[in-house]
Protein backbone atom coordinates (compact mmCIF):
# COMPACT_ATOMS: atom_id res chain seq x y z
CA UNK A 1 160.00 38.73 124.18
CA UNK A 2 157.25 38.51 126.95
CA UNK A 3 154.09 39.94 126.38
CA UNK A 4 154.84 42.11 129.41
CA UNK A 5 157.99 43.39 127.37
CA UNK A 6 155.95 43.68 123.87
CA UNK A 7 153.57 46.01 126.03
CA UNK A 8 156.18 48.24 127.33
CA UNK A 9 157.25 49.08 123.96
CA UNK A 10 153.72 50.15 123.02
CA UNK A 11 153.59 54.22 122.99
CA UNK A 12 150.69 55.68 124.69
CA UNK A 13 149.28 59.13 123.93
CA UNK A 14 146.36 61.59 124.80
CA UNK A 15 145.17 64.90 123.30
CA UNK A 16 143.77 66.96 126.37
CA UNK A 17 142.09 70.51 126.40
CA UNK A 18 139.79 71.89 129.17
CA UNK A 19 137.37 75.07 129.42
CA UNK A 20 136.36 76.42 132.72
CA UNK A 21 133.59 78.56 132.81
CA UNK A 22 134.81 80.54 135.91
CA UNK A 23 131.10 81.44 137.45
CA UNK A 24 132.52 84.76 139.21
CA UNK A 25 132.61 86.45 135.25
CA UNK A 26 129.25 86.62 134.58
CA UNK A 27 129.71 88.56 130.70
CA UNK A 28 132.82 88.33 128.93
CA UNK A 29 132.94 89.10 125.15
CA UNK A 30 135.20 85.68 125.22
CA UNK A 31 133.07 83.92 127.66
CA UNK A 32 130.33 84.74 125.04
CA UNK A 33 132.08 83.28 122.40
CA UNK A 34 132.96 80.59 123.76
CA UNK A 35 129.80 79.65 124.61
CA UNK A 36 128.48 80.20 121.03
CA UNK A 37 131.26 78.22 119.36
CA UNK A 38 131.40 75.37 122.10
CA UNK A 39 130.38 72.60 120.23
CA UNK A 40 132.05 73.41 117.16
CA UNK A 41 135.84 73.96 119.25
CA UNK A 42 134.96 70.42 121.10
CA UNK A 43 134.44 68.66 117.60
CA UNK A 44 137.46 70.27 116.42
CA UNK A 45 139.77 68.77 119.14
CA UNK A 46 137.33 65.26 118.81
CA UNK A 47 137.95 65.10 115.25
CA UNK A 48 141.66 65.48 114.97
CA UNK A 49 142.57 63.03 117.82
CA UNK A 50 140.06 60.46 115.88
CA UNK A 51 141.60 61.09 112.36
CA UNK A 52 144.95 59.54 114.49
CA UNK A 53 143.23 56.60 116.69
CA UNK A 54 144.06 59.42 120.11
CA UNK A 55 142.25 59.39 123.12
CA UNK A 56 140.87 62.96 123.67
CA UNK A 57 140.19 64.09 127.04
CA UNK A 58 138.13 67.40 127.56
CA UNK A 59 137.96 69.06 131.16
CA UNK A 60 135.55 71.21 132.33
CA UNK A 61 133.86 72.82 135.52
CA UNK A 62 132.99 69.77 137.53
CA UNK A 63 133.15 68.40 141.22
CA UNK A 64 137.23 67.06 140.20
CA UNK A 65 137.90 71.24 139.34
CA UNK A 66 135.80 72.59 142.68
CA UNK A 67 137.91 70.48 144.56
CA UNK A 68 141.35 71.56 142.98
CA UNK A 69 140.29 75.26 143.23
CA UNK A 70 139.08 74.82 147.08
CA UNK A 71 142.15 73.23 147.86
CA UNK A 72 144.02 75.88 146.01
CA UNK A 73 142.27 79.17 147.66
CA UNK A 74 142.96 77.50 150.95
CA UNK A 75 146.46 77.24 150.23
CA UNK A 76 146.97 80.30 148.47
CA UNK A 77 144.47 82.68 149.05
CA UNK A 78 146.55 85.39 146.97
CA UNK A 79 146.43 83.65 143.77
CA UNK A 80 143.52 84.66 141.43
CA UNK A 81 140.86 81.85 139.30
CA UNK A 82 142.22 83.00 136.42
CA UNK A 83 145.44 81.67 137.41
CA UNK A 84 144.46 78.74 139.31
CA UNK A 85 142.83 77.49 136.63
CA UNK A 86 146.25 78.06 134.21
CA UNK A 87 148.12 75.89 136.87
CA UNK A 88 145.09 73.15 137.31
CA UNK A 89 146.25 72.71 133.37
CA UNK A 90 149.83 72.22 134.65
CA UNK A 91 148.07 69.60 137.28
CA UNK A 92 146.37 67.62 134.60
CA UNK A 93 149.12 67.46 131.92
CA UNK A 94 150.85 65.51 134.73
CA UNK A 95 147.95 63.84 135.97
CA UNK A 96 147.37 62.25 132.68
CA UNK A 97 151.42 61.50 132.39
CA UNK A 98 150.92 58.89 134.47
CA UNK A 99 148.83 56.55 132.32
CA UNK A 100 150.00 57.84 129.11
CA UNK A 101 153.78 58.36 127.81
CA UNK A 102 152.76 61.36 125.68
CA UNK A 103 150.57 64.10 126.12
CA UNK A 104 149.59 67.05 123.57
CA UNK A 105 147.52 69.96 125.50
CA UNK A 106 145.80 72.46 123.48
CA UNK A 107 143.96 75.46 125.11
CA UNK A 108 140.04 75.25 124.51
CA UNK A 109 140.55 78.19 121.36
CA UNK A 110 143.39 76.26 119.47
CA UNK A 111 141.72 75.09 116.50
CA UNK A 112 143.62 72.14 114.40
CA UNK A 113 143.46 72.78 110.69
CA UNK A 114 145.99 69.74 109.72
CA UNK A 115 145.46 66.44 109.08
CA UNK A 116 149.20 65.80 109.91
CA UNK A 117 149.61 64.09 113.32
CA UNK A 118 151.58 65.98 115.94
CA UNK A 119 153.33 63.33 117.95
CA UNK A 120 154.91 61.66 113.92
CA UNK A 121 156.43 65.37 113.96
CA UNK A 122 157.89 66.19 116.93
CA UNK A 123 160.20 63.51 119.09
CA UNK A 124 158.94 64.28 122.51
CA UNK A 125 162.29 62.37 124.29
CA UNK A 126 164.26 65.72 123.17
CA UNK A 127 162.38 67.83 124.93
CA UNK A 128 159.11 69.99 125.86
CA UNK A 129 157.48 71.44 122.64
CA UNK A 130 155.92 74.71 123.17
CA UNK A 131 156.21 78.23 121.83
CA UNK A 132 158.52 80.84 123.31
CA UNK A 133 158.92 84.30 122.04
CA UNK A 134 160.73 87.38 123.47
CA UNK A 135 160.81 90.34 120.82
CA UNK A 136 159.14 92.78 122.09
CA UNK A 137 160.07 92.29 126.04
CA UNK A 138 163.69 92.40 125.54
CA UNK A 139 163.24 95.61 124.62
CA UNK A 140 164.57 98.26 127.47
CA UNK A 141 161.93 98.89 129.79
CA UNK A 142 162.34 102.43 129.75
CA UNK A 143 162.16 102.37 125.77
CA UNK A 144 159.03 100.62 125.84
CA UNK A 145 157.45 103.22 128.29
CA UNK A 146 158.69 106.18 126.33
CA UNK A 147 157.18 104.49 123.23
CA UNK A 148 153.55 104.56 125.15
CA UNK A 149 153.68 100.72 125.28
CA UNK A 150 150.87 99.33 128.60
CA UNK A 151 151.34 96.20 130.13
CA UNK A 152 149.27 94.05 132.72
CA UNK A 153 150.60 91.07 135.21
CA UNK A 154 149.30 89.36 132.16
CA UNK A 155 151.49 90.04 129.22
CA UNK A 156 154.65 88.64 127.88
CA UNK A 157 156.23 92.26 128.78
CA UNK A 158 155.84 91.44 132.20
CA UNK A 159 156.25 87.18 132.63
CA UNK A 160 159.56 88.23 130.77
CA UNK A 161 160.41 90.44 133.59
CA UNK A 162 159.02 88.32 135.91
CA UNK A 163 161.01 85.40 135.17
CA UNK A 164 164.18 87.58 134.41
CA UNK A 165 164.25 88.77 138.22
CA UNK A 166 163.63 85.55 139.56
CA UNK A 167 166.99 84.59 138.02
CA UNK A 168 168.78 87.62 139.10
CA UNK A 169 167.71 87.16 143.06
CA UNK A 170 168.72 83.18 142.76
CA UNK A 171 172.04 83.77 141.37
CA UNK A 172 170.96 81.84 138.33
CA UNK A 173 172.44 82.17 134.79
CA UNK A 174 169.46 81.85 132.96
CA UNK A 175 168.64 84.09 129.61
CA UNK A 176 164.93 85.26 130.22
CA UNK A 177 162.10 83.52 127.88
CA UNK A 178 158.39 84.08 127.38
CA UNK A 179 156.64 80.58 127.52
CA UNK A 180 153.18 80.74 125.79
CA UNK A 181 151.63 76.75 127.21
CA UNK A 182 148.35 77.57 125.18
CA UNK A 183 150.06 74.21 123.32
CA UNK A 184 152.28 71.66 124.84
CA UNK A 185 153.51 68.46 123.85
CA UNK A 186 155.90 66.72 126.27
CA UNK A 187 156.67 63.28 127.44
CA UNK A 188 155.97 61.74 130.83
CA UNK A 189 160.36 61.33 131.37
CA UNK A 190 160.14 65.06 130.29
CA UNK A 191 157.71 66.78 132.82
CA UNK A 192 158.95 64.78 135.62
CA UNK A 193 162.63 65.95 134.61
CA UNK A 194 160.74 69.25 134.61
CA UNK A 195 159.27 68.63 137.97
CA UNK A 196 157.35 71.35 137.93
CA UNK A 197 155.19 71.46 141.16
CA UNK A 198 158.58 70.73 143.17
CA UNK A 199 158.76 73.27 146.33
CA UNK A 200 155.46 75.11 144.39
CA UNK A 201 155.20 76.79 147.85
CA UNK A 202 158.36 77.88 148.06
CA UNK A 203 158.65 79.26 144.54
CA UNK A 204 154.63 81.36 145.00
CA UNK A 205 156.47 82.64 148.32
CA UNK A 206 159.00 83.70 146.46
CA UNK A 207 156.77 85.65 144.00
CA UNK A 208 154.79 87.24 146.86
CA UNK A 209 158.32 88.41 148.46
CA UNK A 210 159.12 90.05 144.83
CA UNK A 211 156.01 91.59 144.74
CA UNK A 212 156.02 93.47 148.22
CA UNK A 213 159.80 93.78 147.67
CA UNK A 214 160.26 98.31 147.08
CA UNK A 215 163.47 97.49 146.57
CA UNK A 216 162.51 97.53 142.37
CA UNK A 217 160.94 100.61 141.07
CA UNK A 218 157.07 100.31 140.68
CA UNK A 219 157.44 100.32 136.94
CA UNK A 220 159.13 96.87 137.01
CA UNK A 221 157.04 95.66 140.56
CA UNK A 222 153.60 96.57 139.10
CA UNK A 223 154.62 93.80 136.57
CA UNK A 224 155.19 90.66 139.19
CA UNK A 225 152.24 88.00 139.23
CA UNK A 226 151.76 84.62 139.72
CA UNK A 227 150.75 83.24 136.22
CA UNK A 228 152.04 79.33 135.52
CA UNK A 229 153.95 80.70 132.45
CA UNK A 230 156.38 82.86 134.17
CA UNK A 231 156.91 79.41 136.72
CA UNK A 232 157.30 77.33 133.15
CA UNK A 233 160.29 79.55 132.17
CA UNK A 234 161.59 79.28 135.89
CA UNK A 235 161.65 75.94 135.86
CA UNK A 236 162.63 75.18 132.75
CA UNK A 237 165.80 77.75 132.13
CA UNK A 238 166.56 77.63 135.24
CA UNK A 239 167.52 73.81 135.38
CA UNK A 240 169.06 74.21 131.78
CA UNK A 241 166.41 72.09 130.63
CA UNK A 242 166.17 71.31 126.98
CA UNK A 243 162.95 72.15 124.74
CA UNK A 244 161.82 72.49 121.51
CA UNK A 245 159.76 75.32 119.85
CA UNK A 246 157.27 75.14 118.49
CA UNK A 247 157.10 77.11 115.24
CA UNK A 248 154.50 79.77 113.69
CA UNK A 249 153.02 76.41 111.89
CA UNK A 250 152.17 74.12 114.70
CA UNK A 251 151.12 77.32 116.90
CA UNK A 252 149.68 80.31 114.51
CA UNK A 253 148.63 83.04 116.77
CA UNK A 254 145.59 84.96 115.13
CA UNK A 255 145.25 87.78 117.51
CA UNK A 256 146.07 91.09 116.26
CA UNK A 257 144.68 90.77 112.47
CA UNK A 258 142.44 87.98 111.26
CA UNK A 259 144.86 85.65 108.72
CA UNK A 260 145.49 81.78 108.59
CA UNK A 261 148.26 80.78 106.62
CA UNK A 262 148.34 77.76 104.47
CA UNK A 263 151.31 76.65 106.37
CA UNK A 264 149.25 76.90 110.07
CA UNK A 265 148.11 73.50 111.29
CA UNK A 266 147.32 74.49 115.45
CA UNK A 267 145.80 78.10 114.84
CA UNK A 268 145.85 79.83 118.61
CA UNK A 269 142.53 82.07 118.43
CA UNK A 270 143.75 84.27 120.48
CA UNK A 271 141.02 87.13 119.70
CA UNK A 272 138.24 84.61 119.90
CA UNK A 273 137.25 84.89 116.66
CA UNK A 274 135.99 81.55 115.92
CA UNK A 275 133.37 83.36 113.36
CA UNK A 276 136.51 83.86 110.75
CA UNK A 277 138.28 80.29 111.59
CA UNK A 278 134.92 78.41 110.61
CA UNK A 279 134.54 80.45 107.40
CA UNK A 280 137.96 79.44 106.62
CA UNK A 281 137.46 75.67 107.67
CA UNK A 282 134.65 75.87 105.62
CA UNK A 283 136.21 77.57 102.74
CA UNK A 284 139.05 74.72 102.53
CA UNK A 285 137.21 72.01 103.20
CA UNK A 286 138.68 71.56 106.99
């Protein structure tokens, strides 16, 4: 076999995370936190990819994001920093597909607590790994007002919705998930199969035209957005795409109540509580 061959053969993978500090939010209990914990959540990501001989890339706000979120506001002056810098996360996990055949993303406040290495678990050929979960927004909309539930552009209520309309106006048999891409693993053959930037223009027109559309009630309109997660599902489902999830081990959410199972190895700080994680790394020697 030629060395050419013998190098082909040879599987390459990166652990990526990025924090923005978007400089419109000048106080922000998370922003706060974040800042407090930095070093600590850097080490954390640093540490695991080391423990498995993984590059680690770490993104931040630098000349390489200006120039993504110029280009973006020019393009798309409706769409928010908040979500630009949710899609410049899609932009990089594709970015970085091109030199490596595997990619793991973990948002900047997913905190590994395993010594197990992702890619020996999961066989990224078979599809995207990444968490979906619909429980609560398959309820009935009108059941979930009468109960006193409140919902933003923001929640998995509404990128449900979202997503679930976006089927119905394309004619496309699709059932309806809630993406959550605060972790992905996926291979390079998988996100282009994905393709997920394909007609991007075309697909944020489409959201705009849902949004102005008063053809749906304002309960259900109020809910349209432009978040990358409600896009995921759309591209995904929509091309019958397979994927794997990702279970409550390799993405523990901790936002409601602070608790870290044994069993959690990617734990998802959702309420920025990085105060209780590090007791707890601390605690069992992590």
């Amino acid at each position: 076999m030629a060395m050419k061959d013998i190098w082909l053969l040879v599987v390459s993978r990166v652990i990526f995370s990025l924090y923005i500090d978007i400089k419109t939010v000048s106080h922000h209990e998370s922003k706060v936190q974040f800042n407090k914990h930095y070093d600590w959540l850097l080490n954390t990501h640093k540490n695991y990819a080391l423990k498995h001989n993984i590059e680690y890339r770490h993104y931040v706000y630098d000349d390489e994001y200006v120039t993504y979120r110029d280009w973006f506001l020019k393009e798309y002056p409706e769409i928010s920093e908040y979500n630009i810098v949710n899609f410049y996360k899609i932009h990089l996990l594709y970015k970085l597909s091109k030199e490596y055949n595997e990619i793991l993303y973990l948002d900047f406040d997913v905190i590994p607590v395993t010594n197990i290495n992702f890619f020996d678990e999961w066989d990224l050929s078979k599809g995207i790994a990444i968490m979906s979960g619909t429980a609560e927004a398959q309820k009935q909309i009108n059941e979930l007002d009468t109960l006193g539930y409140k919902h933003n552009v923001r929640s998995p209520f509404a990128k449900y919705w979202n997503a679930k309309i976006m089927f119905t106006e394309k004619d496309i048999n699709a059932k309806s998930e809630v993406f959550n891409t605060g972790i992905i693993g996926a291979s390079r053959d998988r996100l282009n199969e994905l393709d997920y930037f394909n007609q991007f223009k075309e697909t944020l027109e489409f959201m705009t035209d849902l949004i102005n559309d008063d053809f749906y009630p304002d309960s259900i309109r109020c809910l349209f957005g432009y978040d990358n997660e409600t896009i995921f599902a759309y591209k995904l489902l929509g091309q019958k795409l397979p994927f794997q999830q990702l279970d409550n081990g390799w993405h523990h959410f901790m936002d409601k109540w602070d608790y870290i199972p044994n069993s959690a190895k990617f734990v998802h700080c959702i309420n920025k509580n990085f105060d209780y994680v590090r007791g707890w790394c601390e605690k069992n020697n992590i």
